[in-house]
N, C-alpha and C. Protein backbone atom coordinates (compact mmCIF):
# COMPACT_ATOMS: atom_id res chain seq x y z
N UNK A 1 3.44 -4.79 10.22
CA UNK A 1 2.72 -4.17 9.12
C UNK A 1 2.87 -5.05 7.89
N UNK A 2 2.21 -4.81 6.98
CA UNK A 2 1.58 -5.72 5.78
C UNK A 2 1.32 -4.91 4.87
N UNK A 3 2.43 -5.00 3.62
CA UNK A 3 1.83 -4.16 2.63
C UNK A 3 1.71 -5.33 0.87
N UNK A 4 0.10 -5.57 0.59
CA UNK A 4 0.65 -6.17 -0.64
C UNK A 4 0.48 -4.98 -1.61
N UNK A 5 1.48 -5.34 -2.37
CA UNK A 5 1.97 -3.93 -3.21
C UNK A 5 1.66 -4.95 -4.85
N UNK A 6 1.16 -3.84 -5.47
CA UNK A 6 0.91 -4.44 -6.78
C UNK A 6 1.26 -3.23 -7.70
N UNK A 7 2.30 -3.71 -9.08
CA UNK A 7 2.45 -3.24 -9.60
C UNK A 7 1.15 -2.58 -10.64
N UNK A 8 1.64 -1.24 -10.57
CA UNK A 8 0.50 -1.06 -11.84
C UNK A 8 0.37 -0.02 -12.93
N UNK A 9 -0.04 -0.01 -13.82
CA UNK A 9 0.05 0.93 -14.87
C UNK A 9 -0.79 2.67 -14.42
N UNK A 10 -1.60 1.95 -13.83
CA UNK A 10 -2.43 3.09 -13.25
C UNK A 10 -3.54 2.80 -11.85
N UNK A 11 -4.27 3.63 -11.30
CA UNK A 11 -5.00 2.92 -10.02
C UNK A 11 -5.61 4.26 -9.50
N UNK A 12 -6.61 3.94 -8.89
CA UNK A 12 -7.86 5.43 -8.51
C UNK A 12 -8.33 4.70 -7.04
N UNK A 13 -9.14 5.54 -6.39
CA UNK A 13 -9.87 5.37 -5.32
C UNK A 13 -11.34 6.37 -5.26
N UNK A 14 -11.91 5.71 -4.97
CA UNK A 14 -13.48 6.53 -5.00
C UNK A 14 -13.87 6.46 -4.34
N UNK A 15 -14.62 7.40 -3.51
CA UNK A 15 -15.76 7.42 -1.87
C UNK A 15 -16.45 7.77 -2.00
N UNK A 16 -17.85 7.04 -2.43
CA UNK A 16 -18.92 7.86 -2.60
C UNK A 16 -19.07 8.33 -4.39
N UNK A 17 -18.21 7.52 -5.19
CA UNK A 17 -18.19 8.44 -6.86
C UNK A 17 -17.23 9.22 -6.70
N UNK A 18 -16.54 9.94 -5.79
CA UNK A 18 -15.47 10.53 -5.73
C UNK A 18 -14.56 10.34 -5.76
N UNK A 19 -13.49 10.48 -6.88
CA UNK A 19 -11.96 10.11 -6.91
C UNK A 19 -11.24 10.87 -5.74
N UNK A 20 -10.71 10.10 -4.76
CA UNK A 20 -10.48 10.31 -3.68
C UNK A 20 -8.63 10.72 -3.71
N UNK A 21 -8.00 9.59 -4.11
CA UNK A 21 -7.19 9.16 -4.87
C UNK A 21 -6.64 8.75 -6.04
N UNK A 22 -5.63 9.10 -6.92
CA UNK A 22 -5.40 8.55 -8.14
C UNK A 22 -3.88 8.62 -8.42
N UNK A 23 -3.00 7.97 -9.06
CA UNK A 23 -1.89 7.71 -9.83
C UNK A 23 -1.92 7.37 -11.13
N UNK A 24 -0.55 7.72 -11.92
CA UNK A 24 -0.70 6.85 -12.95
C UNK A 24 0.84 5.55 -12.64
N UNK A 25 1.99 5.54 -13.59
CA UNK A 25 2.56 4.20 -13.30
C UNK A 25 3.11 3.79 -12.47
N UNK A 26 3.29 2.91 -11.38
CA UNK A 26 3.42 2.78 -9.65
C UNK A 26 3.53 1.93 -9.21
N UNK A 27 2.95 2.04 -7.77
CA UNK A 27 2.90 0.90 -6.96
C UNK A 27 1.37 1.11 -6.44
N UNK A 28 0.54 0.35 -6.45
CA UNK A 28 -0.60 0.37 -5.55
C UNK A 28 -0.27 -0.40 -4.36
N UNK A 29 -0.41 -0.03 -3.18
CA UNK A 29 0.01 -0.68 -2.06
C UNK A 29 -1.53 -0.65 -0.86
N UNK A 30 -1.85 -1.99 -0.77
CA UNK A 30 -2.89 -2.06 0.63
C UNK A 30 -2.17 -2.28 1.71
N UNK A 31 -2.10 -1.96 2.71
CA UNK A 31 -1.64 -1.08 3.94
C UNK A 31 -2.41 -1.84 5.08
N UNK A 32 -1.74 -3.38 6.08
CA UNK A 32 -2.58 -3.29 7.14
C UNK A 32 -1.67 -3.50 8.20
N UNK A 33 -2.47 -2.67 9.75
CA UNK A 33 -1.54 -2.43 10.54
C UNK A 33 -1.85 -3.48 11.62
N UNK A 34 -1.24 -4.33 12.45
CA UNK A 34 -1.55 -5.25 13.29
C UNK A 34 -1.22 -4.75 14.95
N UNK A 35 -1.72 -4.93 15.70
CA UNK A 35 -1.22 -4.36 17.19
C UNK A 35 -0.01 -3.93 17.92
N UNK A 36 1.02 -4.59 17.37
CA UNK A 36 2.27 -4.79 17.75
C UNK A 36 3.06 -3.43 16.69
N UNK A 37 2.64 -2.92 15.84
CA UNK A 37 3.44 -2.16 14.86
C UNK A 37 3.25 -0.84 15.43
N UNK A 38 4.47 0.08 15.30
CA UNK A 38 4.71 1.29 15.34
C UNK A 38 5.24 2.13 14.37
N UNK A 39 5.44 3.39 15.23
CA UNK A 39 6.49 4.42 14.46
C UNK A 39 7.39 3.47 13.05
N UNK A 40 8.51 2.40 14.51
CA UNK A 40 9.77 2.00 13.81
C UNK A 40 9.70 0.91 12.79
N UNK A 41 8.32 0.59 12.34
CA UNK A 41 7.83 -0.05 11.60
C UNK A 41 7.02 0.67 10.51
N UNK A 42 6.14 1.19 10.82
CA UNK A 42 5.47 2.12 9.36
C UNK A 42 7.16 3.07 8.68
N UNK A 43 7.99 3.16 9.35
CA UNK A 43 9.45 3.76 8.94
C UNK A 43 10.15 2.28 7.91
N UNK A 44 10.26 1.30 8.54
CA UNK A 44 10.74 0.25 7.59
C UNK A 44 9.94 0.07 6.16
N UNK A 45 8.49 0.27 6.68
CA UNK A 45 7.70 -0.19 5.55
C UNK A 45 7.93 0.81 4.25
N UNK A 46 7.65 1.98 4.87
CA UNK A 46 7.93 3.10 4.10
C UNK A 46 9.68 2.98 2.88
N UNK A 47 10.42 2.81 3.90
CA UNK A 47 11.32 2.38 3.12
C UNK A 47 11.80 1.37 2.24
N UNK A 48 11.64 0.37 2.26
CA UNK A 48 11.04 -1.02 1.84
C UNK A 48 10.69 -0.66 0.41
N UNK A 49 9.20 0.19 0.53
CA UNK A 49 8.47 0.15 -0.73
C UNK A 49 9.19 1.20 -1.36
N UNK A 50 10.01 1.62 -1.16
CA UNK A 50 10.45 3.02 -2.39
C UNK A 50 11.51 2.89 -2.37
N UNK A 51 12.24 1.00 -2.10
CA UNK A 51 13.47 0.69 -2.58
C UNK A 51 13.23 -0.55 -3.37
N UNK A 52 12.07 -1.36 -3.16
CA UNK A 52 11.65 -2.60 -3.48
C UNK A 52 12.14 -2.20 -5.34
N UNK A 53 12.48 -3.62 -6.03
CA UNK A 53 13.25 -2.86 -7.45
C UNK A 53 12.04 -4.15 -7.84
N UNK A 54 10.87 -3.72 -7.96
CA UNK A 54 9.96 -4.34 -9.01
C UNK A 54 9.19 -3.69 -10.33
N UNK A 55 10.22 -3.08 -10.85
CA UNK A 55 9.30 -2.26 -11.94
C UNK A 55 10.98 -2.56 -12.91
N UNK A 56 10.53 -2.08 -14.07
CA UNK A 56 11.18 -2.76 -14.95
C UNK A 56 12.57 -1.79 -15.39
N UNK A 57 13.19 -2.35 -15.77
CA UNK A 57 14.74 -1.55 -16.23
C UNK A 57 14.27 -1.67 -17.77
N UNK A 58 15.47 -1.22 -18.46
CA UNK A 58 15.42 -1.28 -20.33
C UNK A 58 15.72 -2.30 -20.57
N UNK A 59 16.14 -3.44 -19.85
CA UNK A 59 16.24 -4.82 -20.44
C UNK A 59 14.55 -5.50 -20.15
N UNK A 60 13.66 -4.58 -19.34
CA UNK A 60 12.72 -5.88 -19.11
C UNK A 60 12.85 -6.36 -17.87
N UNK A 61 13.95 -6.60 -17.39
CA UNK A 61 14.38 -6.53 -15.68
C UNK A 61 13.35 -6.33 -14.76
N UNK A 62 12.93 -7.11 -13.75
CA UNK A 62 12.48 -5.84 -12.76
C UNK A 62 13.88 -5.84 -11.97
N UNK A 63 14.32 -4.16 -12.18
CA UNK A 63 15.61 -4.07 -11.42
C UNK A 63 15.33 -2.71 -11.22
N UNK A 64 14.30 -2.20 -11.05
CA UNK A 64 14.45 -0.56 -10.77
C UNK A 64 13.31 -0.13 -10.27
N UNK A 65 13.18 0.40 -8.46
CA UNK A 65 12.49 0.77 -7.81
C UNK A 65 11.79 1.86 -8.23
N UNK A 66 10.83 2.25 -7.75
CA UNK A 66 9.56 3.45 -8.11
C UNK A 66 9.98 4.32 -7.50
N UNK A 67 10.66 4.84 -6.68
CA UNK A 67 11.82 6.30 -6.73
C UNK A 67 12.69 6.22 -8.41
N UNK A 68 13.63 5.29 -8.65
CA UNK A 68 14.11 5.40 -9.49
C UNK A 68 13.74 5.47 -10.72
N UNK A 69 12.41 5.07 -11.33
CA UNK A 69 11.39 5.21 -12.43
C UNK A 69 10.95 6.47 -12.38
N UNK A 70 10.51 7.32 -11.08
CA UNK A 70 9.54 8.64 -11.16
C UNK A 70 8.60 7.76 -10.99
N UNK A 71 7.97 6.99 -10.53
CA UNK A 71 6.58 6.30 -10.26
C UNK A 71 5.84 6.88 -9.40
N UNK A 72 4.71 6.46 -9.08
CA UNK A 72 3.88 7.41 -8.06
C UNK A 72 3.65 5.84 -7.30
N UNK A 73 3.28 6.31 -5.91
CA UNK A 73 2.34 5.15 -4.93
C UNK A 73 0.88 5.61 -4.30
N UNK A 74 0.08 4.74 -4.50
CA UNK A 74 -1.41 4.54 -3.95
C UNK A 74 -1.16 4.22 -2.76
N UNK A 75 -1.89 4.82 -1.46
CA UNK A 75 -1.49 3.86 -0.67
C UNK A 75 -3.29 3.82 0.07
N UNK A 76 -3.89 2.34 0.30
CA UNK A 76 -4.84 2.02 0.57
C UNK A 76 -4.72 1.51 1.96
N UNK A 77 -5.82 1.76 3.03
CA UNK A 77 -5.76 1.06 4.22
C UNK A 77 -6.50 -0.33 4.02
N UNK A 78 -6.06 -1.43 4.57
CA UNK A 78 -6.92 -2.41 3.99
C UNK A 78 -6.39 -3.31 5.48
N UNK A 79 -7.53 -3.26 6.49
CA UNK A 79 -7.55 -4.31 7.88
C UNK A 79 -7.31 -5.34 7.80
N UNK A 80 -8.43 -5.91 5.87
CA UNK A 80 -9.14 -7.45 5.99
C UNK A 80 -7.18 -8.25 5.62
N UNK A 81 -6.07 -7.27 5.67
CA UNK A 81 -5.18 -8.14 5.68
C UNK A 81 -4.34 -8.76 6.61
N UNK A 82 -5.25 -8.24 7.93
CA UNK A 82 -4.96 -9.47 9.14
C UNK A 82 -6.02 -10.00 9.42
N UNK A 83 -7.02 -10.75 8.82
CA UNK A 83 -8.19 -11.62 8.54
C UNK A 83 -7.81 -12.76 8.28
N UNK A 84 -7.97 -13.40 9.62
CA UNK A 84 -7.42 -15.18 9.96
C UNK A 84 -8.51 -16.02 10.02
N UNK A 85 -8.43 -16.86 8.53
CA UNK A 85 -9.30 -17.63 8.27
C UNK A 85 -9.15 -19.03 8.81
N UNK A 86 -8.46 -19.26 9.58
CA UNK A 86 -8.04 -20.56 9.97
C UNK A 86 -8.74 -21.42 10.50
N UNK A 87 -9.55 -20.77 11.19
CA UNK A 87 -11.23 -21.82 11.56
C UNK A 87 -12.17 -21.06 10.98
N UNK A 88 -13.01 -22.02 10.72
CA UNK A 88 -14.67 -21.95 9.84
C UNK A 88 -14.37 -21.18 8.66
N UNK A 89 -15.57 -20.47 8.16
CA UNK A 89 -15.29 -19.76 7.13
C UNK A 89 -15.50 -18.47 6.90
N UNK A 90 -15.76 -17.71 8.33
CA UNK A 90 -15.72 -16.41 8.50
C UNK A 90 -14.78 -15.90 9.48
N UNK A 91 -13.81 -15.05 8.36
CA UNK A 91 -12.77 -14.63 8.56
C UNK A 91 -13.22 -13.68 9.94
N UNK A 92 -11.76 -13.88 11.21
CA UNK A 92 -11.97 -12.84 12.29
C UNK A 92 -10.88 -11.53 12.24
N UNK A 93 -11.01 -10.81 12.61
CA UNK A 93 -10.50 -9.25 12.70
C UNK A 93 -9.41 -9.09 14.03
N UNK A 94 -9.21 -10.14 14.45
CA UNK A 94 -8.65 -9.80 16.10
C UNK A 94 -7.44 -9.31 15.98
N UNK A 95 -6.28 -9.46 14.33
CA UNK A 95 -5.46 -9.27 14.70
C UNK A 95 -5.05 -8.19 14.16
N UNK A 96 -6.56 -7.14 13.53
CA UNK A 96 -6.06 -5.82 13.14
C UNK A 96 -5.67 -5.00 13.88
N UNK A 97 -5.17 -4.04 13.65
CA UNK A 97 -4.62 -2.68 14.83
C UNK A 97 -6.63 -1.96 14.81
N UNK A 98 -6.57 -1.52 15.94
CA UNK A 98 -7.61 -0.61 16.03
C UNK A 98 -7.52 0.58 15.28
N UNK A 99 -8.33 1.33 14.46
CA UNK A 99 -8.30 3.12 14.24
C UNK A 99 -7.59 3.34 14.59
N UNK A 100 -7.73 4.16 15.30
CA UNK A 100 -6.84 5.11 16.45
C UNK A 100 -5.41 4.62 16.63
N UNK A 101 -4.68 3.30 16.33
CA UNK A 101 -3.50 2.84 15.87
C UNK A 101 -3.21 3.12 14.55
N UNK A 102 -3.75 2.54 13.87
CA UNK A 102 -3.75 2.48 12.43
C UNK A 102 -3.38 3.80 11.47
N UNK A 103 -4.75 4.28 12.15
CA UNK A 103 -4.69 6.00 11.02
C UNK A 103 -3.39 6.41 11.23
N UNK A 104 -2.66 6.68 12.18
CA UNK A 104 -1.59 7.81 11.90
C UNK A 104 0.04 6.35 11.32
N UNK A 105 -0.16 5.15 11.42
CA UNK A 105 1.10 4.59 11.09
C UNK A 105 0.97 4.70 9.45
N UNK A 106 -0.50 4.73 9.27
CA UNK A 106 -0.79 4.58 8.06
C UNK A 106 0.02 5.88 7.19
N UNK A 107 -0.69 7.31 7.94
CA UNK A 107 -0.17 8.39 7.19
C UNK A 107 1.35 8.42 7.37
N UNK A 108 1.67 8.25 8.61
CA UNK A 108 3.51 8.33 8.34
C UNK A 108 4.24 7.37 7.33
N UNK A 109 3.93 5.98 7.13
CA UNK A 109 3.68 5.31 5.81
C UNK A 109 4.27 5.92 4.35
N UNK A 110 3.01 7.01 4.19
CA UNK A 110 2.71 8.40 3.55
C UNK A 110 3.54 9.39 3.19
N UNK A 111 4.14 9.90 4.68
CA UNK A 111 5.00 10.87 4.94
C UNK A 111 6.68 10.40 4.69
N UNK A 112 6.53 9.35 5.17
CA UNK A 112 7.95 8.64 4.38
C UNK A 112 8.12 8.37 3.29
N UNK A 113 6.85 7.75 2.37
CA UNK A 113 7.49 7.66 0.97
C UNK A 113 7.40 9.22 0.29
N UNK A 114 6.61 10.34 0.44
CA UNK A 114 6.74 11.49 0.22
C UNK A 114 8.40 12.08 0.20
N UNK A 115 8.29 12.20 1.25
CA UNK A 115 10.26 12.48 1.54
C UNK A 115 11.01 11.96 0.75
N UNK A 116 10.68 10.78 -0.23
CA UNK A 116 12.06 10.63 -0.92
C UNK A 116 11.59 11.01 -2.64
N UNK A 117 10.59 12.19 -2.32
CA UNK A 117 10.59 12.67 -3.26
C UNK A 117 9.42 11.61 -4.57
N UNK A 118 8.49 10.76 -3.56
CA UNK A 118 7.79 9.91 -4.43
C UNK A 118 6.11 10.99 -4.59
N UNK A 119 5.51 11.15 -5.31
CA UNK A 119 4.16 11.79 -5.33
C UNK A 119 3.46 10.34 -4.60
N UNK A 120 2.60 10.63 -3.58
CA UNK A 120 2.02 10.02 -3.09
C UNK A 120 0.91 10.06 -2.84
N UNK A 121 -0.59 9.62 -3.22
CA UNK A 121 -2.13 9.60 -3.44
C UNK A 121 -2.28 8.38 -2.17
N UNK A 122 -3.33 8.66 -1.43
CA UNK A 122 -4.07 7.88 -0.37
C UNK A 122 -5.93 7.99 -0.51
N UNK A 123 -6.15 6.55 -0.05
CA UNK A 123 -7.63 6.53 0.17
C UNK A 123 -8.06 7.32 1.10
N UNK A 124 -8.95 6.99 1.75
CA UNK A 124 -9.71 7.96 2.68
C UNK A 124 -9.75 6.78 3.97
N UNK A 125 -9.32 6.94 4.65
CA UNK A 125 -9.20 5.77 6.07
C UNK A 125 -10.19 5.72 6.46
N UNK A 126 -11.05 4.19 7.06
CA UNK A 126 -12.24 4.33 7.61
C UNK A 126 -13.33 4.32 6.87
N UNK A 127 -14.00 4.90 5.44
CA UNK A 127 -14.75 4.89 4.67
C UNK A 127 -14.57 3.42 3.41
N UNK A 128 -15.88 3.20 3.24
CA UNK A 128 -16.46 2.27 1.98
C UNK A 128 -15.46 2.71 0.57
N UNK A 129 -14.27 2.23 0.12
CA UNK A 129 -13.63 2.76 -1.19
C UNK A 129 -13.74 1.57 -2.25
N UNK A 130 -14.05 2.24 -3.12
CA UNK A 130 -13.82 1.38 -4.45
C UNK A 130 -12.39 1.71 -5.27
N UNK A 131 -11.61 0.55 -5.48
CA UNK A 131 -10.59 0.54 -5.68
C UNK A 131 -10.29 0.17 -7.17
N UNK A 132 -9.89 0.79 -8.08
CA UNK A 132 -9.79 0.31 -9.62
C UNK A 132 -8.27 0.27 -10.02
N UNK A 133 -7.87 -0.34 -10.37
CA UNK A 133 -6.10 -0.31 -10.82
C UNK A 133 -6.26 -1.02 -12.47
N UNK A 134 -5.47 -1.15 -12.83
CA UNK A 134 -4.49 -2.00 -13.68
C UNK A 134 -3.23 -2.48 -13.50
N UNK A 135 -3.52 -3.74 -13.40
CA UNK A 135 -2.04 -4.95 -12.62
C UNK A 135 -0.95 -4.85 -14.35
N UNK A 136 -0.07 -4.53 -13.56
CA UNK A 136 0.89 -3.64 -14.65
C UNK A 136 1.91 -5.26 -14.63
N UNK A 137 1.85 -6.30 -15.16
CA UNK A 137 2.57 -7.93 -15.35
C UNK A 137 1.47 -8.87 -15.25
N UNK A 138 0.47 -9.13 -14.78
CA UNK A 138 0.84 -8.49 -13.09
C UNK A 138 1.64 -8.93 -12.23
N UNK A 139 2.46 -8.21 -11.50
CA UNK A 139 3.13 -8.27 -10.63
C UNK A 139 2.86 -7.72 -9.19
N UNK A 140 2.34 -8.96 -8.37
CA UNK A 140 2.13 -8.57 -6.89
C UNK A 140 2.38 -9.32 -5.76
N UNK A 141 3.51 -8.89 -4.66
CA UNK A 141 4.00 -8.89 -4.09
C UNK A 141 3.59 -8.77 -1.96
N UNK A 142 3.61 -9.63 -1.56
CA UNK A 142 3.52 -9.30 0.10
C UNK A 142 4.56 -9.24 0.65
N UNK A 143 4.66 -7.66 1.44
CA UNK A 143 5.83 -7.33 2.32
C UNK A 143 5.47 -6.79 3.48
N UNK A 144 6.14 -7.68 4.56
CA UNK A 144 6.06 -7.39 6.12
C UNK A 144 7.56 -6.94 6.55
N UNK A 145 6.82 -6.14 7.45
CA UNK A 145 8.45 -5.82 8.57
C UNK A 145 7.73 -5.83 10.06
């Protein structure tokens, strides 16, 4: 799994004009799942991001995770981040997880950063989203497990 996580001041999701999703100061995180990932992996990831210490302390630091701020997380499904451009110039898809993989590692994802007490907003899986944030440094980050 693949999450680039971007810090941010704030961040929405829309389907259709519809705020689907929204936070205010956080983590926006795009979410992609590759064939090989499970349970014991959307569990690492989950944990990962709601220990990761990229948000700022009172010195200015980033030394203090988005559990420990009260932050909220976005969490977006986003495939095109196993999109291997390595020949020509149209990116191929082979090494996304299918749907039917994806959707539920995605929501447990979800269900784990929930549990530690994080408010947690999600896109709509599968549908056309328009994604709006504010890159809060910016600060953004790629994390695999």
């Amino acid at each position: 799994m693949r999450g680039l996580v971007q810090r941010v001041e704030r961040a929405e999701v829309r389907v259709d004009g519809e705020v689907v999703g929204a936070i205010g100061a956080g983590l926006c995180v795009f979410v992609g799942v590759t064939h090989d990932d499970g349970d014991a992996e959307a569990d690492q990831l989950a944990a990962k991001l709601a220990g990761l210490r990229i948000l700022d302390d009172d010195a200015g630091v980033m030394n203090r995770s988005v559990v420990e701020v009260g932050g909220e997380v976005l969490l977006v499904s986003q495939f095109t981040l196993y999109g291997d451009t390595a020949k020509g110039r149209r990116p191929t898809w082979n090494a996304a997880a299918p749907p039917e993989q994806a959707k539920p590692l995605l929501d447990r994802v979800a269900e784990g950063l929930s549990a530690t007490g994080l408010s947690v907003a999600t896109g709509r899986f599968g549908e056309y989203m328009a994604v709006e944030l504010v890159n809060d440094g910016p600060a953004t980050l790629m994390v695999e497990v």
